[in-house]
PDB file of N, CA and C in Angstrom:
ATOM      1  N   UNK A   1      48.744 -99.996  96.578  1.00  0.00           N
ATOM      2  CA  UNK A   1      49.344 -99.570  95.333  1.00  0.00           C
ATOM      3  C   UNK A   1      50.784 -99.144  95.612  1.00  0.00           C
ATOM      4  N   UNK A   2      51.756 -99.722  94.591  1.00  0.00           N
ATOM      5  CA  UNK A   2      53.199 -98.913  94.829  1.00  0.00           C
ATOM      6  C   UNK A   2      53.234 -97.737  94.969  1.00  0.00           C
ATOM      7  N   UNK A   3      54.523 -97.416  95.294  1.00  0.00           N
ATOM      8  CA  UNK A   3      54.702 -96.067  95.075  1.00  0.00           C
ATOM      9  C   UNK A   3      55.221 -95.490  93.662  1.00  0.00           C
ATOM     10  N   UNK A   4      55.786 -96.553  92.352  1.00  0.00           N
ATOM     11  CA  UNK A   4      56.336 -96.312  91.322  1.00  0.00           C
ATOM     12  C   UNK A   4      55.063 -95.958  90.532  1.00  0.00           C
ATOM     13  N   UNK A   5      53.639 -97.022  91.014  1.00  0.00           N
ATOM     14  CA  UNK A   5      52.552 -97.050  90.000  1.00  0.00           C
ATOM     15  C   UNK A   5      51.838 -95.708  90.116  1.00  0.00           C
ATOM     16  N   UNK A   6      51.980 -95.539  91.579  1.00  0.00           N
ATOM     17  CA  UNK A   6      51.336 -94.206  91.726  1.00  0.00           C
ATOM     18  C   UNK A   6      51.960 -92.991  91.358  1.00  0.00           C
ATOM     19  N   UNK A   7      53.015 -92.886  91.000  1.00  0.00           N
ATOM     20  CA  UNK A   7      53.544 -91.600  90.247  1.00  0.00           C
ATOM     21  C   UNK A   7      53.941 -91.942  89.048  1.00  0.00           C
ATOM     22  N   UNK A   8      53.694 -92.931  88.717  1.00  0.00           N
ATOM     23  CA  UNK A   8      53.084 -93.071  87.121  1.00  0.00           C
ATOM     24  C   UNK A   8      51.501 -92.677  86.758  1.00  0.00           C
ATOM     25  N   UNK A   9      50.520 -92.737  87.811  1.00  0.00           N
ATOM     26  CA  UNK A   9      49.887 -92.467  87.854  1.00  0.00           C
ATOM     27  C   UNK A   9      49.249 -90.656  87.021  1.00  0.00           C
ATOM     28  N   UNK A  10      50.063 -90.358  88.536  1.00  0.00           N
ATOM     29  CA  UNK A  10      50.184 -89.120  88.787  1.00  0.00           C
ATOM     30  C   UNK A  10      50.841 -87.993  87.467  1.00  0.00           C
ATOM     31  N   UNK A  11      51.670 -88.727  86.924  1.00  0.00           N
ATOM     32  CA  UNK A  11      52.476 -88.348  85.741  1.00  0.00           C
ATOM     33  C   UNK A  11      51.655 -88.206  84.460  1.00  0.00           C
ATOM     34  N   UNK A  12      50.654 -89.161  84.561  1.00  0.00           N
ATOM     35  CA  UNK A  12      49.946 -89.487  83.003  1.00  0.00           C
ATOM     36  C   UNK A  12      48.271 -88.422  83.470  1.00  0.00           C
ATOM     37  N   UNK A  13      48.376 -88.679  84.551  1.00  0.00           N
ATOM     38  CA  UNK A  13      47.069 -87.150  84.903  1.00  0.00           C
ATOM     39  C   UNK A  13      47.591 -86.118  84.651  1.00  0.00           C
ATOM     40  N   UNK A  14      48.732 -85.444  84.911  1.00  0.00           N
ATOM     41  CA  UNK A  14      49.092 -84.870  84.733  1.00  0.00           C
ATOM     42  C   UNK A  14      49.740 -83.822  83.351  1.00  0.00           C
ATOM     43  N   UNK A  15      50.142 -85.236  82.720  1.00  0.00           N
ATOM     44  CA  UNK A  15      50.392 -84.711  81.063  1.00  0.00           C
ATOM     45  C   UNK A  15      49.564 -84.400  80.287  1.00  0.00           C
ATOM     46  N   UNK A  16      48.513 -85.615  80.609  1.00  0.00           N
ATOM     47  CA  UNK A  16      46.970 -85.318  79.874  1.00  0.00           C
ATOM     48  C   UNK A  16      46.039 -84.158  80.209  1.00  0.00           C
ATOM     49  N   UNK A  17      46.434 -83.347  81.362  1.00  0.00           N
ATOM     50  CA  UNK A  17      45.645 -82.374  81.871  1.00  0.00           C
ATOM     51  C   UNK A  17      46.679 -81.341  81.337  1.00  0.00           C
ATOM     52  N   UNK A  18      48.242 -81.509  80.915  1.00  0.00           N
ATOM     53  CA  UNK A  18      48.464 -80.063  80.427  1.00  0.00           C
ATOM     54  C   UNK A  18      48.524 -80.327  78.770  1.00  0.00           C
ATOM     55  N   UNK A  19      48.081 -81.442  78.502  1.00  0.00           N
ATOM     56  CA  UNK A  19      47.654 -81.208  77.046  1.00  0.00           C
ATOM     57  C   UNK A  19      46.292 -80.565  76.467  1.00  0.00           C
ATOM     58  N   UNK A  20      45.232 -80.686  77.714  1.00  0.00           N
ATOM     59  CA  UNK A  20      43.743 -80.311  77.592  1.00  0.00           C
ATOM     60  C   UNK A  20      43.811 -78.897  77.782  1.00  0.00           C
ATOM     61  N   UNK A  21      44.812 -78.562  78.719  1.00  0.00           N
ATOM     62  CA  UNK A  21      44.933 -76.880  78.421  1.00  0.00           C
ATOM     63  C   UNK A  21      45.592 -76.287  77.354  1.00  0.00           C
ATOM     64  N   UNK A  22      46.777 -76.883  76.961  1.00  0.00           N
ATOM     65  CA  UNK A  22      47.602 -76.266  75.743  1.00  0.00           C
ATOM     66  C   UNK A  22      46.489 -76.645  74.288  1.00  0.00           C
ATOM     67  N   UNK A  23      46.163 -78.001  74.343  1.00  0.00           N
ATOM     68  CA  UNK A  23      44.759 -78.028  73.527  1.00  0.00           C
ATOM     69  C   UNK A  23      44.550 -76.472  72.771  1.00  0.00           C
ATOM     70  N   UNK A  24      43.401 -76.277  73.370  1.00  0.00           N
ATOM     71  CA  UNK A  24      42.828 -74.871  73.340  1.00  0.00           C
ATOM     72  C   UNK A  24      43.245 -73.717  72.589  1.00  0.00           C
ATOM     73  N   UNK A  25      44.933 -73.380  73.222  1.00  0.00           N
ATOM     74  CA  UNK A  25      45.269 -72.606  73.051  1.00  0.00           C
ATOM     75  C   UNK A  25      45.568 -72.738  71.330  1.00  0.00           C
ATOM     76  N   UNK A  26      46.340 -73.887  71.206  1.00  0.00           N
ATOM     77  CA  UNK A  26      46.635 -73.988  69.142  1.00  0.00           C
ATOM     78  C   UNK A  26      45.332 -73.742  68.786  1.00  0.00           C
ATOM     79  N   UNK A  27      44.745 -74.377  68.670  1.00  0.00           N
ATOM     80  CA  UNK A  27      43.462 -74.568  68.449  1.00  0.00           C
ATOM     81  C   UNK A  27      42.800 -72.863  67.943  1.00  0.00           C
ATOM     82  N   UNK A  28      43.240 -72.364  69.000  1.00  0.00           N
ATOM     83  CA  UNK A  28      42.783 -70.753  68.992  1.00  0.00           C
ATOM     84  C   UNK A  28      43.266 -69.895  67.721  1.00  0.00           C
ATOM     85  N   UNK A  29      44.687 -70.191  67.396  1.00  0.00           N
ATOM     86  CA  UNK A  29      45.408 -69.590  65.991  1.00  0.00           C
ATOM     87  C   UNK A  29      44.546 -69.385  65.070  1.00  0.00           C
ATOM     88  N   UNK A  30      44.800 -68.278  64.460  1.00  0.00           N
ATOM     89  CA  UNK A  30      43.986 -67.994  62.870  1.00  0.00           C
ATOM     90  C   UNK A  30      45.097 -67.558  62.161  1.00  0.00           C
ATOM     91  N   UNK A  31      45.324 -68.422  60.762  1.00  0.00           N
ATOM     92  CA  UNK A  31      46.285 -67.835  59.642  1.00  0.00           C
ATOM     93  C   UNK A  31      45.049 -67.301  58.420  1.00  0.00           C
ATOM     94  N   UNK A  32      45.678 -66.310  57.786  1.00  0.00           N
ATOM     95  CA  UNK A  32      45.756 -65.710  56.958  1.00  0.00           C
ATOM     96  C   UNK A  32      46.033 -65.717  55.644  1.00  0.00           C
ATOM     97  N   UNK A  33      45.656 -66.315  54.578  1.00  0.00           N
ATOM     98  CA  UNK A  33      46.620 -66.070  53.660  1.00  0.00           C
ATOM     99  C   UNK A  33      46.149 -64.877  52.775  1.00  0.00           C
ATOM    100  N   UNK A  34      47.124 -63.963  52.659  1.00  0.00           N
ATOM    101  CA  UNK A  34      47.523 -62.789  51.408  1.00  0.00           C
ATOM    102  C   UNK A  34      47.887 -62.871  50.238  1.00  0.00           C
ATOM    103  N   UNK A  35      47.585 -62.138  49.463  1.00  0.00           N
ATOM    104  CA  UNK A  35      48.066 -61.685  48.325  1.00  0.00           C
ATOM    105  C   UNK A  35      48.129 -60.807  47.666  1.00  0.00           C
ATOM    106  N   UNK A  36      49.158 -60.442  46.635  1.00  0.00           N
ATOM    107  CA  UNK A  36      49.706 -59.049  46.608  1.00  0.00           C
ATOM    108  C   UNK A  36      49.815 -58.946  44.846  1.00  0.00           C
ATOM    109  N   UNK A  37      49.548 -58.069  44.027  1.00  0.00           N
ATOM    110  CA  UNK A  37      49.855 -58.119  42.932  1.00  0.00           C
ATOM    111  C   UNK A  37      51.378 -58.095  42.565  1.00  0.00           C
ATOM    112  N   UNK A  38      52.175 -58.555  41.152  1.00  0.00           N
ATOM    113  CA  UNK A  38      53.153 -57.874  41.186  1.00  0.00           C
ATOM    114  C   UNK A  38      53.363 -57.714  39.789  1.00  0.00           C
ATOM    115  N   UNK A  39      53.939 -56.747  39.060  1.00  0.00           N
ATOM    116  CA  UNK A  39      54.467 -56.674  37.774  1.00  0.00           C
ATOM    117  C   UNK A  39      55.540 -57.335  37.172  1.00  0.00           C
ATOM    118  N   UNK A  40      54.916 -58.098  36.032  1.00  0.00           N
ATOM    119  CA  UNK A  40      55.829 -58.957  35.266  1.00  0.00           C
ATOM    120  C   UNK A  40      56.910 -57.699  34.576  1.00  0.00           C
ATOM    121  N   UNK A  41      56.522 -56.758  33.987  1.00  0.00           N
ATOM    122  CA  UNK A  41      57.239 -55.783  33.254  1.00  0.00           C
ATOM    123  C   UNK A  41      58.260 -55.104  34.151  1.00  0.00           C
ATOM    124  N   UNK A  42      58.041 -54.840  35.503  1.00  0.00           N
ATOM    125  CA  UNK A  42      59.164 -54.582  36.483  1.00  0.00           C
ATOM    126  C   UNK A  42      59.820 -54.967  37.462  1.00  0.00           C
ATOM    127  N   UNK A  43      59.112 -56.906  36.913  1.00  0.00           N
ATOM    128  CA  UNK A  43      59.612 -57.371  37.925  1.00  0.00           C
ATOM    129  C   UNK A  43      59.774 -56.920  39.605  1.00  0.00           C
ATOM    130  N   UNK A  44      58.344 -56.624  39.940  1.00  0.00           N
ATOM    131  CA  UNK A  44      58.510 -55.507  41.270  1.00  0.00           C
ATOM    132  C   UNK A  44      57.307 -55.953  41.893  1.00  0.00           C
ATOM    133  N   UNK A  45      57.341 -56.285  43.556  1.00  0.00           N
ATOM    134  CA  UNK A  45      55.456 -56.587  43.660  1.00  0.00           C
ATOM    135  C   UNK A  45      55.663 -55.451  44.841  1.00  0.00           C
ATOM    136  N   UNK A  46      54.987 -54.486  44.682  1.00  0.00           N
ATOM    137  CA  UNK A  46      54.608 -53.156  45.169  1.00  0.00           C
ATOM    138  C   UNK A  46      53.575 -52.710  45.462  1.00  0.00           C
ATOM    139  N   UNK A  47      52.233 -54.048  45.210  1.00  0.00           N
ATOM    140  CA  UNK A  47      51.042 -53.550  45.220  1.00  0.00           C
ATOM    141  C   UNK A  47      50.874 -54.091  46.958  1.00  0.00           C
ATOM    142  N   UNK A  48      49.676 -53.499  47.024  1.00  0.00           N
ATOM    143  CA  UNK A  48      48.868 -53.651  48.284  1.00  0.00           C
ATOM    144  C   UNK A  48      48.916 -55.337  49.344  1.00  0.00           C
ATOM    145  N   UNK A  49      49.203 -55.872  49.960  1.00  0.00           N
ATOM    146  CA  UNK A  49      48.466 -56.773  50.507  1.00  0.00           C
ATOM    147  C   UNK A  49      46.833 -57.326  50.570  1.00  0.00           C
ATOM    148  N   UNK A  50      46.373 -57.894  50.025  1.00  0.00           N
ATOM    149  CA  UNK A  50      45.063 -58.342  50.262  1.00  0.00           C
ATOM    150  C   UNK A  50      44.385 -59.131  51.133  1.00  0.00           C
ATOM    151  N   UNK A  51      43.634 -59.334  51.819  1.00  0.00           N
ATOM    152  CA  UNK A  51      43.481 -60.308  52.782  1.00  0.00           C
ATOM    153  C   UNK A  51      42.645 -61.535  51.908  1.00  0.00           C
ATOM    154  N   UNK A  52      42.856 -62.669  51.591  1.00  0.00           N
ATOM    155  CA  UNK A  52      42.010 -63.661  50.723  1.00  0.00           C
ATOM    156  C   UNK A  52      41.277 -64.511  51.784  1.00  0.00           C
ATOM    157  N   UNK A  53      41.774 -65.294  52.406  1.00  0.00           N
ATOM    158  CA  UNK A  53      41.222 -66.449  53.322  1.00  0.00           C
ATOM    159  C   UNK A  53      41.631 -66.446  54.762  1.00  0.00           C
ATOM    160  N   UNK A  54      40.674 -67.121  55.731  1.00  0.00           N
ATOM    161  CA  UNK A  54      41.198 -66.991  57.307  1.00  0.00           C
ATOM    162  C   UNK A  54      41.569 -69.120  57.415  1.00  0.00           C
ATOM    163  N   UNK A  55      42.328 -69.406  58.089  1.00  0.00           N
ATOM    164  CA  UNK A  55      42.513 -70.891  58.155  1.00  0.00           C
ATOM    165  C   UNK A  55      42.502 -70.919  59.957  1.00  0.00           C
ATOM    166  N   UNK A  56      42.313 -72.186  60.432  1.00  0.00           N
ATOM    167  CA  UNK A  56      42.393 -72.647  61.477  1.00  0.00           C
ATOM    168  C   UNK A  56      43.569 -73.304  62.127  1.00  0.00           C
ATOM    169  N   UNK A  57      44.190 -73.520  60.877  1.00  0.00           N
ATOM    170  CA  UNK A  57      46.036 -73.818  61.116  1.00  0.00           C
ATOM    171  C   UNK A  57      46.618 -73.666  60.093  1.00  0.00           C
ATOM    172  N   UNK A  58      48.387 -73.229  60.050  1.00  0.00           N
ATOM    173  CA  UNK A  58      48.825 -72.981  59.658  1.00  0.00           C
ATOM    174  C   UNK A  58      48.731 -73.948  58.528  1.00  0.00           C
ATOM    175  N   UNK A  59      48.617 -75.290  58.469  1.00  0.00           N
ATOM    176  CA  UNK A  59      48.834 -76.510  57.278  1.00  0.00           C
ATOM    177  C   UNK A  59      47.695 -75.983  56.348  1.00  0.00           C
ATOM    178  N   UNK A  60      46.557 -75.639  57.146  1.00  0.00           N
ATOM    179  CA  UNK A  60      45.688 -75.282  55.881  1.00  0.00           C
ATOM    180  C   UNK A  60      45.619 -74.147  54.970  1.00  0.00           C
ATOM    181  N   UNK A  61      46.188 -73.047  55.355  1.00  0.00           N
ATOM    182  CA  UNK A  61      47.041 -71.765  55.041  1.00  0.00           C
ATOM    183  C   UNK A  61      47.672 -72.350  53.840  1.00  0.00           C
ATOM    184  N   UNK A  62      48.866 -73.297  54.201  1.00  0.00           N
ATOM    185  CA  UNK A  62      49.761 -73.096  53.244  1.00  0.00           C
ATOM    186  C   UNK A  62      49.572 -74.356  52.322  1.00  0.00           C
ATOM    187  N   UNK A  63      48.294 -74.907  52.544  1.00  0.00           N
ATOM    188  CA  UNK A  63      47.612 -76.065  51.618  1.00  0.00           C
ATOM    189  C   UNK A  63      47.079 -74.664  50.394  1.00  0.00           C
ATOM    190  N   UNK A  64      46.301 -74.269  50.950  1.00  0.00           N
ATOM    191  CA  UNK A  64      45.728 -72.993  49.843  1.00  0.00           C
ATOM    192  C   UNK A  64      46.608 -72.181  49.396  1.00  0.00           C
ATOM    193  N   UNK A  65      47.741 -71.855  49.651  1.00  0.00           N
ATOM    194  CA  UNK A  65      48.652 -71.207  49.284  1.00  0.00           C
ATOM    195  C   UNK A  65      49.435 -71.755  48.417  1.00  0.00           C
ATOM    196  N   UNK A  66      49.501 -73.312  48.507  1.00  0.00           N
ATOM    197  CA  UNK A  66      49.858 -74.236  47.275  1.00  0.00           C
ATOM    198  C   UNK A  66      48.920 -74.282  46.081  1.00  0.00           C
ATOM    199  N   UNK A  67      47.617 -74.285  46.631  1.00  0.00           N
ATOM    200  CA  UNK A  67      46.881 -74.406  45.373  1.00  0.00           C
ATOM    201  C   UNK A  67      46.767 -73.450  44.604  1.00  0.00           C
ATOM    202  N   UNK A  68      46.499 -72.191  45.276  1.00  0.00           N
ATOM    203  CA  UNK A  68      46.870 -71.107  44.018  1.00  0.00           C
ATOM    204  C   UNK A  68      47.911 -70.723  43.424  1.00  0.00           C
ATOM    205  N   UNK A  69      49.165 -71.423  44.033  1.00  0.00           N
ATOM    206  CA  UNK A  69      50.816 -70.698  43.043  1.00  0.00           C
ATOM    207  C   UNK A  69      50.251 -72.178  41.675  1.00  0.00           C
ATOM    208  N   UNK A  70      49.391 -73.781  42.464  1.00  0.00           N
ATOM    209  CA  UNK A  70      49.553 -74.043  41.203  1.00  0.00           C
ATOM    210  C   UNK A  70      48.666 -73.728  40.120  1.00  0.00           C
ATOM    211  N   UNK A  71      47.232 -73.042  40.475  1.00  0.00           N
ATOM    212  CA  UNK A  71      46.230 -72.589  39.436  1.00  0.00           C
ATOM    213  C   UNK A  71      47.347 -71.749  38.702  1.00  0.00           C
ATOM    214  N   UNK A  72      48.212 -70.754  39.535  1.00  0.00           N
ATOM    215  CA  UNK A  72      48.641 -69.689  38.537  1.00  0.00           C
ATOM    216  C   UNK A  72      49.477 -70.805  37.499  1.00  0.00           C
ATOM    217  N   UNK A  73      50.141 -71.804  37.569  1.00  0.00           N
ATOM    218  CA  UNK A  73      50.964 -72.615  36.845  1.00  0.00           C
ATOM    219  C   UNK A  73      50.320 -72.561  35.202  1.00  0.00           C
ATOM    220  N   UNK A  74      48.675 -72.542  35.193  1.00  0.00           N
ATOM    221  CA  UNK A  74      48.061 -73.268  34.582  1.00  0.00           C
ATOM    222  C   UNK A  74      48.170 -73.257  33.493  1.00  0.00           C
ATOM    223  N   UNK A  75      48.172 -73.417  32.258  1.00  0.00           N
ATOM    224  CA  UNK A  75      47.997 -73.078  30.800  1.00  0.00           C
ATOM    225  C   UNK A  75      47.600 -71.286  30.796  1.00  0.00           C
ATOM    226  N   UNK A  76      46.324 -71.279  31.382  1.00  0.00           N
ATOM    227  CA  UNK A  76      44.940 -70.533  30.721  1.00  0.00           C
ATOM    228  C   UNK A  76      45.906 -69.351  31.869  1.00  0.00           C
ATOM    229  N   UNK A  77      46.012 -69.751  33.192  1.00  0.00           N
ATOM    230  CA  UNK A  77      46.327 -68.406  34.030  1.00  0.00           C
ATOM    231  C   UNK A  77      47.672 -67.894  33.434  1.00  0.00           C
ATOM    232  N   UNK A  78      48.890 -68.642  32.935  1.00  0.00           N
ATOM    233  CA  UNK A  78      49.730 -67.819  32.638  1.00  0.00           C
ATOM    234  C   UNK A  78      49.677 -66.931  31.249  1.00  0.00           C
ATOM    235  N   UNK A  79      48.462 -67.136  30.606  1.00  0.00           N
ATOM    236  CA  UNK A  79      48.539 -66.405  29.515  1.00  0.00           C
ATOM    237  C   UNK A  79      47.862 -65.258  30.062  1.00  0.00           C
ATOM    238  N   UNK A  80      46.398 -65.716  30.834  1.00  0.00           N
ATOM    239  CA  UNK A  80      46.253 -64.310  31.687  1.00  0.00           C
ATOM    240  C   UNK A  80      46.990 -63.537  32.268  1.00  0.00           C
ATOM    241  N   UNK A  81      48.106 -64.029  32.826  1.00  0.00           N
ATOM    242  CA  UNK A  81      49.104 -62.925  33.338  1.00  0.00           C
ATOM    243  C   UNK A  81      49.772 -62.139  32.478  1.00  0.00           C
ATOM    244  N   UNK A  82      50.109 -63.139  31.641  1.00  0.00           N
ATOM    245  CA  UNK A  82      51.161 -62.602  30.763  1.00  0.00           C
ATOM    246  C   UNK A  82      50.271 -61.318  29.610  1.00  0.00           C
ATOM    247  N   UNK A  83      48.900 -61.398  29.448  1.00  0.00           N
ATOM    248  CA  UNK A  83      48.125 -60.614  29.088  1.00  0.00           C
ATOM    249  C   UNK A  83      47.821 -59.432  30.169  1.00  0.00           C
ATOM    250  N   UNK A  84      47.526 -59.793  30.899  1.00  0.00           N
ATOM    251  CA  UNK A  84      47.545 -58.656  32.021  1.00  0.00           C
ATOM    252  C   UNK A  84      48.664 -58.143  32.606  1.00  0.00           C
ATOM    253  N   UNK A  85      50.173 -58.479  32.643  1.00  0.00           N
ATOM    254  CA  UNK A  85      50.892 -57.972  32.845  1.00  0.00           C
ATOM    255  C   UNK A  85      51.481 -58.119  34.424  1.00  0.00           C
ATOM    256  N   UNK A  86      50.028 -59.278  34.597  1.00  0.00           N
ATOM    257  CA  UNK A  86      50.183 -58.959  36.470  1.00  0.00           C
ATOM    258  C   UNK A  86      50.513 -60.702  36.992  1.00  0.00           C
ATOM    259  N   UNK A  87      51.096 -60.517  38.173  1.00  0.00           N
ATOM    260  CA  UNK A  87      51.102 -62.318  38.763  1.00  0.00           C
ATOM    261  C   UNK A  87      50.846 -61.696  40.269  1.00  0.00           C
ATOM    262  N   UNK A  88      50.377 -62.605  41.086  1.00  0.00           N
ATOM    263  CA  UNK A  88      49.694 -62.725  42.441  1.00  0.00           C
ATOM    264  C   UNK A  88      51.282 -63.385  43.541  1.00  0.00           C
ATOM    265  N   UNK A  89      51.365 -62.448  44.303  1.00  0.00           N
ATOM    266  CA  UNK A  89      52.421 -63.460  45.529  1.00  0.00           C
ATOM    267  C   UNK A  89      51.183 -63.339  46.660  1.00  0.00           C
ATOM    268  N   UNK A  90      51.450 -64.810  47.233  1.00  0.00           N
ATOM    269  CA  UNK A  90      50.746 -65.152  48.551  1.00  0.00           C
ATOM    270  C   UNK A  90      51.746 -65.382  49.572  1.00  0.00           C
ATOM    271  N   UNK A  91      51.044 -65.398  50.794  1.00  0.00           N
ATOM    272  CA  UNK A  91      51.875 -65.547  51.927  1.00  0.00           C
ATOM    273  C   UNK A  91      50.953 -65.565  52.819  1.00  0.00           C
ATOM    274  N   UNK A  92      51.125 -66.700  54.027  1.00  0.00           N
ATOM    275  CA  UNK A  92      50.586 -67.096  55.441  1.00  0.00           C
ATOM    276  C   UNK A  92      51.138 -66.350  56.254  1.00  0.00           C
ATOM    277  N   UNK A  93      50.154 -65.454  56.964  1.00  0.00           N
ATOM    278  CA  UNK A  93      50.660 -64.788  58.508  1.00  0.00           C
ATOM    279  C   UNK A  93      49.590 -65.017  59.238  1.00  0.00           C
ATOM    280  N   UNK A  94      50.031 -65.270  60.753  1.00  0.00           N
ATOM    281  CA  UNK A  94      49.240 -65.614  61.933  1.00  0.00           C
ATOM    282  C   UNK A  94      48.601 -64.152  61.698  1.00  0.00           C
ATOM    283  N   UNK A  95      47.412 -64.253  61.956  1.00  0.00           N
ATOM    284  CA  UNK A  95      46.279 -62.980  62.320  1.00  0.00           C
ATOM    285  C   UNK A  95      47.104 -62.474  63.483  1.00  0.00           C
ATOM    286  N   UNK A  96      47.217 -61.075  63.820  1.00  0.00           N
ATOM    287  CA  UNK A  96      47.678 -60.494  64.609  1.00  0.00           C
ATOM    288  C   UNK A  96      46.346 -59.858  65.465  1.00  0.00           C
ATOM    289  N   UNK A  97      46.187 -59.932  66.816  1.00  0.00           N
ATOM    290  CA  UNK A  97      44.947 -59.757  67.541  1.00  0.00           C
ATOM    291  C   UNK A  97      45.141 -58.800  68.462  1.00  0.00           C
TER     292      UNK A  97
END
């Protein structure tokens, strides 16, 4: 065997073995997504943080985080707000461990 093939070899064991470790590690992440009340009348969101959902990556976090700014879009939810006085902010944070 050459010597070029063999540290091509060596190169592609190698990458593939530090992808099987870094693997793991993403893999390991947990996002979060929150939400927080806020007042339409003071224009102010001051309320609490909530914890709603845990995700396995960040894309799916902020997949759900799309879907509820668009439920709030809806016909029926903005009259609920606008009746209740209240609207929801969300936000993705890595779980802190």
């Amino acid at each position: 065997m050459s010597c070029a093939r063999m540290t091509r070899r060596v190169a592609v064991t190698m990458l593939l073995g530090g992808l099987s470790v870094s693997a793991p590690v993403a893999a390991a992440e947990t996002w979060v997504l929150w939400a927080r009340p806020c007042d339409l009348a003071g224009q102010k969101c001051t309320g609490d943080w909530h914890r709603r959902e845990t995700f396995d990556a960040e894309r799916w976090c902020k997949a759900a985080l799309t879907t509820a700014v668009n439920k709030a879009l809806t016909p029926d939810a903005r009259r609920a707000a606008l009746t209740k006085g209240v609207v929801l902010e969300y936000r993705c944070l890595l779980e802190q461990r």
